[in-house]
N, C-alpha and C. Protein backbone atom coordinates (compact mmCIF):
# COMPACT_ATOMS: atom_id res chain seq x y z
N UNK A 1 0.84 -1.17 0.00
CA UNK A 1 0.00 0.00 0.00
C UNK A 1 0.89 1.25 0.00
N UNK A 2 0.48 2.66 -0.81
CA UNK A 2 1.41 3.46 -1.10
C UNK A 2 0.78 4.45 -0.15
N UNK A 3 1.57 4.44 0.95
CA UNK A 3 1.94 5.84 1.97
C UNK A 3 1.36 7.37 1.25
N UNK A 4 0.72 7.93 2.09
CA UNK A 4 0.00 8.99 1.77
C UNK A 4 0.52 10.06 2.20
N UNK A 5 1.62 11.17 1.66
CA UNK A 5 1.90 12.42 2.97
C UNK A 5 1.62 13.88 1.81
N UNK A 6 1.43 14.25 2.83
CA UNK A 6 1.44 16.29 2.46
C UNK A 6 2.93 16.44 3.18
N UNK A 7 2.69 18.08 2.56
CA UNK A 7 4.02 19.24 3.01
C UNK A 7 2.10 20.27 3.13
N UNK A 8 2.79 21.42 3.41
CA UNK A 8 2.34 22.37 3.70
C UNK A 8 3.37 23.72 3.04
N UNK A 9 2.69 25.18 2.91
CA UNK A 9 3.36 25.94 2.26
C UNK A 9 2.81 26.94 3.95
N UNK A 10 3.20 27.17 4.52
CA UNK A 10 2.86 27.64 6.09
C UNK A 10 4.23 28.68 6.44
N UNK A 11 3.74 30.20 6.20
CA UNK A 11 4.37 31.47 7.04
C UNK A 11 5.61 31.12 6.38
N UNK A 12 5.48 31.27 4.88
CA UNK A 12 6.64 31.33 3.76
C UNK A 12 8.06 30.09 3.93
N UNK A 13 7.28 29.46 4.33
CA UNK A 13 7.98 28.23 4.51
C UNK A 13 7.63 26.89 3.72
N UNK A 14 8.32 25.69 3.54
CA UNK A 14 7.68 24.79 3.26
C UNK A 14 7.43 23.50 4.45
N UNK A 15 6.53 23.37 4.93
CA UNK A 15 6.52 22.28 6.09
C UNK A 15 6.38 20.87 5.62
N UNK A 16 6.93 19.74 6.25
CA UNK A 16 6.49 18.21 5.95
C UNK A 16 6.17 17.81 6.90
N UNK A 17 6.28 18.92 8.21
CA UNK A 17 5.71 18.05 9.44
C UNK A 17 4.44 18.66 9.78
N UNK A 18 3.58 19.29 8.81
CA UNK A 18 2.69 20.02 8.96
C UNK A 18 1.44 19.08 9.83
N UNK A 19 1.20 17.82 9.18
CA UNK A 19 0.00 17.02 9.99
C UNK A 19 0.41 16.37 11.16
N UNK A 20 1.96 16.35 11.67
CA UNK A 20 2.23 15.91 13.42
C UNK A 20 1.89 16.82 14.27
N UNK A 21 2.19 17.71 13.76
CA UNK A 21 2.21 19.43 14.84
C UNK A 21 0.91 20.04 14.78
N UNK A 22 0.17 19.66 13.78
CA UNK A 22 -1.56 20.56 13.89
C UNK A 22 -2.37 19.94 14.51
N UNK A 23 -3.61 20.41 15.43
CA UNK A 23 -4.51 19.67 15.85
C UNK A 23 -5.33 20.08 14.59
N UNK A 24 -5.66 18.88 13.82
CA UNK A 24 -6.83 18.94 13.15
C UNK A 24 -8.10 19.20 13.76
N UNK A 25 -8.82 19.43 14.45
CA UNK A 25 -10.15 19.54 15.24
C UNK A 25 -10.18 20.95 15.39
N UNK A 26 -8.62 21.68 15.87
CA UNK A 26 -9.07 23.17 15.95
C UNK A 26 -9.03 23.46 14.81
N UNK A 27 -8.27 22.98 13.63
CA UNK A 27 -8.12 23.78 12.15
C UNK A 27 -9.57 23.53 11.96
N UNK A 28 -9.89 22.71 11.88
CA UNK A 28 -11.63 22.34 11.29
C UNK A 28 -12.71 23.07 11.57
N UNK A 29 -12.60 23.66 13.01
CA UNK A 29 -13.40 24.86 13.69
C UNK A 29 -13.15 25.91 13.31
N UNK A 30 -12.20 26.33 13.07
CA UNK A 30 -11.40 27.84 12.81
C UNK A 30 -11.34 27.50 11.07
N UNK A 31 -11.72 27.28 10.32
CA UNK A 31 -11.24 26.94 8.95
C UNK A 31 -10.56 27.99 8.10
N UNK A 32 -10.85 29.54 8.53
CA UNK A 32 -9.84 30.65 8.39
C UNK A 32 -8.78 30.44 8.34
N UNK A 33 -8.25 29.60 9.37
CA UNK A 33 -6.60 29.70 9.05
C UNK A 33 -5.96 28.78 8.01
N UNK A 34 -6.85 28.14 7.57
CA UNK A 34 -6.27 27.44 6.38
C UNK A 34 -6.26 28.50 5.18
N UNK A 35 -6.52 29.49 4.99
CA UNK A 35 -6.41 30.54 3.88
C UNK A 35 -5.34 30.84 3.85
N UNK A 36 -4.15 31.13 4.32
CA UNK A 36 -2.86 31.25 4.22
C UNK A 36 -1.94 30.33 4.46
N UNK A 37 -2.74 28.95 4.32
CA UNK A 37 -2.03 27.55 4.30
C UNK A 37 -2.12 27.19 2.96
N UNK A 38 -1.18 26.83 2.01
CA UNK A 38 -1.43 25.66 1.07
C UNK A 38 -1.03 24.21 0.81
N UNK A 39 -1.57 23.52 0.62
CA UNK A 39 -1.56 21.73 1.39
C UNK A 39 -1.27 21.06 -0.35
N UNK A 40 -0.34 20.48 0.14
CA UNK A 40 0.08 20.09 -1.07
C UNK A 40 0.42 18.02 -0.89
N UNK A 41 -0.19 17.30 -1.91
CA UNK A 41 0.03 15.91 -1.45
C UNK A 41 1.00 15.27 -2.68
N UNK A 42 2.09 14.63 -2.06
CA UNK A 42 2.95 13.46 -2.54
C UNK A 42 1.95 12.97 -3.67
N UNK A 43 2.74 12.97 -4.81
CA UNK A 43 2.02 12.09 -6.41
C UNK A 43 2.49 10.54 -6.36
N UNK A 44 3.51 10.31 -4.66
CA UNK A 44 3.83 8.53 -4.63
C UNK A 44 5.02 8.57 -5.53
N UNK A 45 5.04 9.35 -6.89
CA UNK A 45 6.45 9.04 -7.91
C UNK A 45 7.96 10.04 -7.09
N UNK A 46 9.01 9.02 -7.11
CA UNK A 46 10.22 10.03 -7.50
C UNK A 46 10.75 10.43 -8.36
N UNK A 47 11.99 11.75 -8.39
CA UNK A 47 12.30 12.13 -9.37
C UNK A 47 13.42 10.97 -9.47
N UNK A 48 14.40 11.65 -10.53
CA UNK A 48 15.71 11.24 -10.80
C UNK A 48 16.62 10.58 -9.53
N UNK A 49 16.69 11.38 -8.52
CA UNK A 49 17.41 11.46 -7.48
C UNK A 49 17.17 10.83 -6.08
N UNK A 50 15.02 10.20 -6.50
CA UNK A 50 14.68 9.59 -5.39
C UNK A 50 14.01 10.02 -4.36
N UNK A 51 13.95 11.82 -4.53
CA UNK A 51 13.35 12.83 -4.11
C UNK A 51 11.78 12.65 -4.87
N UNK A 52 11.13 12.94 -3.25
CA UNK A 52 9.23 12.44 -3.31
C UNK A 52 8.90 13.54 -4.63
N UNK A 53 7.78 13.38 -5.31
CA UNK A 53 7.15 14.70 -5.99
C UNK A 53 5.98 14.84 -5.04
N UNK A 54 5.71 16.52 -5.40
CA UNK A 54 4.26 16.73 -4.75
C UNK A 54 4.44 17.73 -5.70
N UNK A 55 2.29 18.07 -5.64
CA UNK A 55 2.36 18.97 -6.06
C UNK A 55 2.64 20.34 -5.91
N UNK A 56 2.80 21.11 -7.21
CA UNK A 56 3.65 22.22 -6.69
C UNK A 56 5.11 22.41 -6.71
N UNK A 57 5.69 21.12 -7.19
CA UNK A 57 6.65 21.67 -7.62
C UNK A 57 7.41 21.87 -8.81
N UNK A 58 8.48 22.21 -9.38
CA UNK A 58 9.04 22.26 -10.47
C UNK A 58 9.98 21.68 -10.72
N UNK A 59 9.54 20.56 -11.94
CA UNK A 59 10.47 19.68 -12.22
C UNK A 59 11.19 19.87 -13.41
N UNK A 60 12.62 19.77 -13.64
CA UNK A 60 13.28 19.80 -14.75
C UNK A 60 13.14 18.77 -15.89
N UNK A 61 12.40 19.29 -17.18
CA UNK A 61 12.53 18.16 -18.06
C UNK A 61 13.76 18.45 -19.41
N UNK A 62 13.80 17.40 -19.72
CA UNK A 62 14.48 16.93 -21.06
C UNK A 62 14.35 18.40 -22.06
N UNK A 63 15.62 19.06 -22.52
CA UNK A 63 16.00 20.29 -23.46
C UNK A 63 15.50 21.33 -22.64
N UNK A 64 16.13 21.74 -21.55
CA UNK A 64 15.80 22.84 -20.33
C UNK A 64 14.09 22.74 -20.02
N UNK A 65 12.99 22.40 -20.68
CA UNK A 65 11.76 22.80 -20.28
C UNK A 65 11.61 22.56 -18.93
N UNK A 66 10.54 22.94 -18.48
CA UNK A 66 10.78 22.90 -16.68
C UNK A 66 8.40 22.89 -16.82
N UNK A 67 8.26 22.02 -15.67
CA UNK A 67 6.72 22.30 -15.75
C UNK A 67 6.49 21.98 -14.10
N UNK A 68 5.43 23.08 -13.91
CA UNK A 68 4.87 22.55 -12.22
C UNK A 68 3.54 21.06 -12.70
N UNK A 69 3.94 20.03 -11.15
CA UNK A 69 3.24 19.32 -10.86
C UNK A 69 1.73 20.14 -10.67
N UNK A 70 0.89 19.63 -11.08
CA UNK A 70 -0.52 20.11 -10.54
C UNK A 70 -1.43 18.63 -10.93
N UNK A 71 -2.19 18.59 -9.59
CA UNK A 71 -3.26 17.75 -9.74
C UNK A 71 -4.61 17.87 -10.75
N UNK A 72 -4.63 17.28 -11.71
CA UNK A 72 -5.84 17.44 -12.75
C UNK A 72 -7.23 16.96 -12.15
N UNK A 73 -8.43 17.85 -11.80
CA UNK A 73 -9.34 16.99 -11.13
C UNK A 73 -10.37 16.66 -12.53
N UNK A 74 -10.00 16.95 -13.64
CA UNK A 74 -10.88 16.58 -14.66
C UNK A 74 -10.33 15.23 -15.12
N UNK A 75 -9.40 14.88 -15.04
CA UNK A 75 -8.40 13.09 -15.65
C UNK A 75 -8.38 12.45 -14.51
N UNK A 76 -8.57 13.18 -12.94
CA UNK A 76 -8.42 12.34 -11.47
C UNK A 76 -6.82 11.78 -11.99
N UNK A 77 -5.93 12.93 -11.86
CA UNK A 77 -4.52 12.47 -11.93
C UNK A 77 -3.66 13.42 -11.11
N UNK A 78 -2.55 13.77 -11.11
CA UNK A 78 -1.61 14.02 -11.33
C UNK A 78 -0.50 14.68 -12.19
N UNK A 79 -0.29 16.21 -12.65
CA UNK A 79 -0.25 16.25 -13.91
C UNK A 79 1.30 17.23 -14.58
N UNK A 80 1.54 17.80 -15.77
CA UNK A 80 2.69 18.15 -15.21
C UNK A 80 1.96 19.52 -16.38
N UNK A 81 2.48 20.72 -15.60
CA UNK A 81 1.58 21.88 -16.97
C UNK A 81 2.89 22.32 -17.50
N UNK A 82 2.54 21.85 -18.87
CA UNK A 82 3.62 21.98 -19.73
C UNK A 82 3.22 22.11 -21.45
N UNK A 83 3.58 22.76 -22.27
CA UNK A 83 2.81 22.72 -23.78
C UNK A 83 3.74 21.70 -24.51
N UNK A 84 4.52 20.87 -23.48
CA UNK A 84 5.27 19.88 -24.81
C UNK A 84 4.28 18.86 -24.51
N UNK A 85 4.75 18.12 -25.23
CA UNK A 85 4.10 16.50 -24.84
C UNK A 85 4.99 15.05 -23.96
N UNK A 86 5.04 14.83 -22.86
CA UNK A 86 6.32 14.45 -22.09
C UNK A 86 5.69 13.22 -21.36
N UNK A 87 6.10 12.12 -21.71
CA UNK A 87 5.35 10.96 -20.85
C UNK A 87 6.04 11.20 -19.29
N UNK A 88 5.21 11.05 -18.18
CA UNK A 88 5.42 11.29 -16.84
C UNK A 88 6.09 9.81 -16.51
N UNK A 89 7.29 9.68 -17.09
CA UNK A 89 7.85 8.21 -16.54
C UNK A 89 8.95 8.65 -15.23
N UNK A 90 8.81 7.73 -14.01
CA UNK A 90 9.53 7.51 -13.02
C UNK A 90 10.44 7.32 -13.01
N UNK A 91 11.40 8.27 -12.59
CA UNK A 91 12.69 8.18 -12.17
C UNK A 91 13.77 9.28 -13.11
N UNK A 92 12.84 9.73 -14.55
CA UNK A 92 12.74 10.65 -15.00
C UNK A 92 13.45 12.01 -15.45
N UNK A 93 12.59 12.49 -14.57
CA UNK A 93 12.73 14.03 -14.11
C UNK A 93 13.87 14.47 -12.73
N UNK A 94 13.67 15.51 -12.50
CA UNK A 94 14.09 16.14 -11.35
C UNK A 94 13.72 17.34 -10.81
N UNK A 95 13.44 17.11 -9.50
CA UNK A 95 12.59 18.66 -8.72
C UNK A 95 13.65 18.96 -8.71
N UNK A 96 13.47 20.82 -8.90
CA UNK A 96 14.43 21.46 -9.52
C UNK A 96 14.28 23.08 -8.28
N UNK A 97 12.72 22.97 -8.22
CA UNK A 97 12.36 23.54 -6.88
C UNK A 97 10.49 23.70 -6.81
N UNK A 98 9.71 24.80 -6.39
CA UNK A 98 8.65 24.48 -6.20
C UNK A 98 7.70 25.81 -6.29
N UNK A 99 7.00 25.81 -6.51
CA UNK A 99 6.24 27.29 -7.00
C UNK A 99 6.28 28.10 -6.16
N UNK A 100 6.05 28.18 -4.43
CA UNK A 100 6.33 28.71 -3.63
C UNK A 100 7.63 29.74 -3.65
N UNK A 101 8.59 29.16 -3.71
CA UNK A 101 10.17 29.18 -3.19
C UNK A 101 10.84 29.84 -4.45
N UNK A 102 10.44 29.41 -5.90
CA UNK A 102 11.31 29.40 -6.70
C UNK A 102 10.19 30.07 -7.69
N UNK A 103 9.23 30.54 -7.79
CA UNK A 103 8.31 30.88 -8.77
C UNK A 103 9.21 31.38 -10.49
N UNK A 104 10.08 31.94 -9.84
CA UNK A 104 11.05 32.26 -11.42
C UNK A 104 11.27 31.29 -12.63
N UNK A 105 11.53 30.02 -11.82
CA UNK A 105 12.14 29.15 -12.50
C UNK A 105 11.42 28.95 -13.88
N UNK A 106 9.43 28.77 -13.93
CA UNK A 106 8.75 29.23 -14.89
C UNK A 106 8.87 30.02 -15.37
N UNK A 107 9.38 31.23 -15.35
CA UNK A 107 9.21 32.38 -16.13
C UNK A 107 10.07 32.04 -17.48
């Protein structure tokens, strides 16, 4: 069975220990403070290097192109936004960094 984790994007940071340290019950009451949280979940694949993907971040492909992970809820996938055409094979790519942190890297 494939292990399920988030990171969190929390007070310009990136967190992975975001679901040990929160009481879920007060976030759920207060649901405000999730507006300046963004929750981001493991796609299960690694890159090149063995390093988890999630979404959100930016992976280096093949002839410099570079595309963020984003979850497609219209295919129920996993996806990479990019105008080439690039089969998402494992082991692949390489996170290169993550929209948060590195937003340039798209430009």
């Amino acid at each position: 069975m494939r292990e399920i984790k988030f990171r969190a994007w929390e007070n310009n940071k990136i967190r992975y220990d975001f679901w040990q340290r929160c009481d879920l019950g007060n976030y759920l009451n207060s649901i405000g403070v999730f507006k300046d949280i963004k929750i981001m979940q493991c796609t299960g694949l690694k890159d090149k290097n063995g390093k988890d993907i999630y979404e959100g971040d930016i992976i280096g492909l093949p002839a410099n192109y570079k595309a963020e992970v984003f979850y497609d809820e219209n295919n129920v996938c996993f996806a990479l936004d990019t105008d080439t055409d690039y089969n998402p094979c494992i082991g692949r790519y390489k996170v290169i960094g993550n929209i948060y942190e590195n937003k340039e890297l798209l430009q």
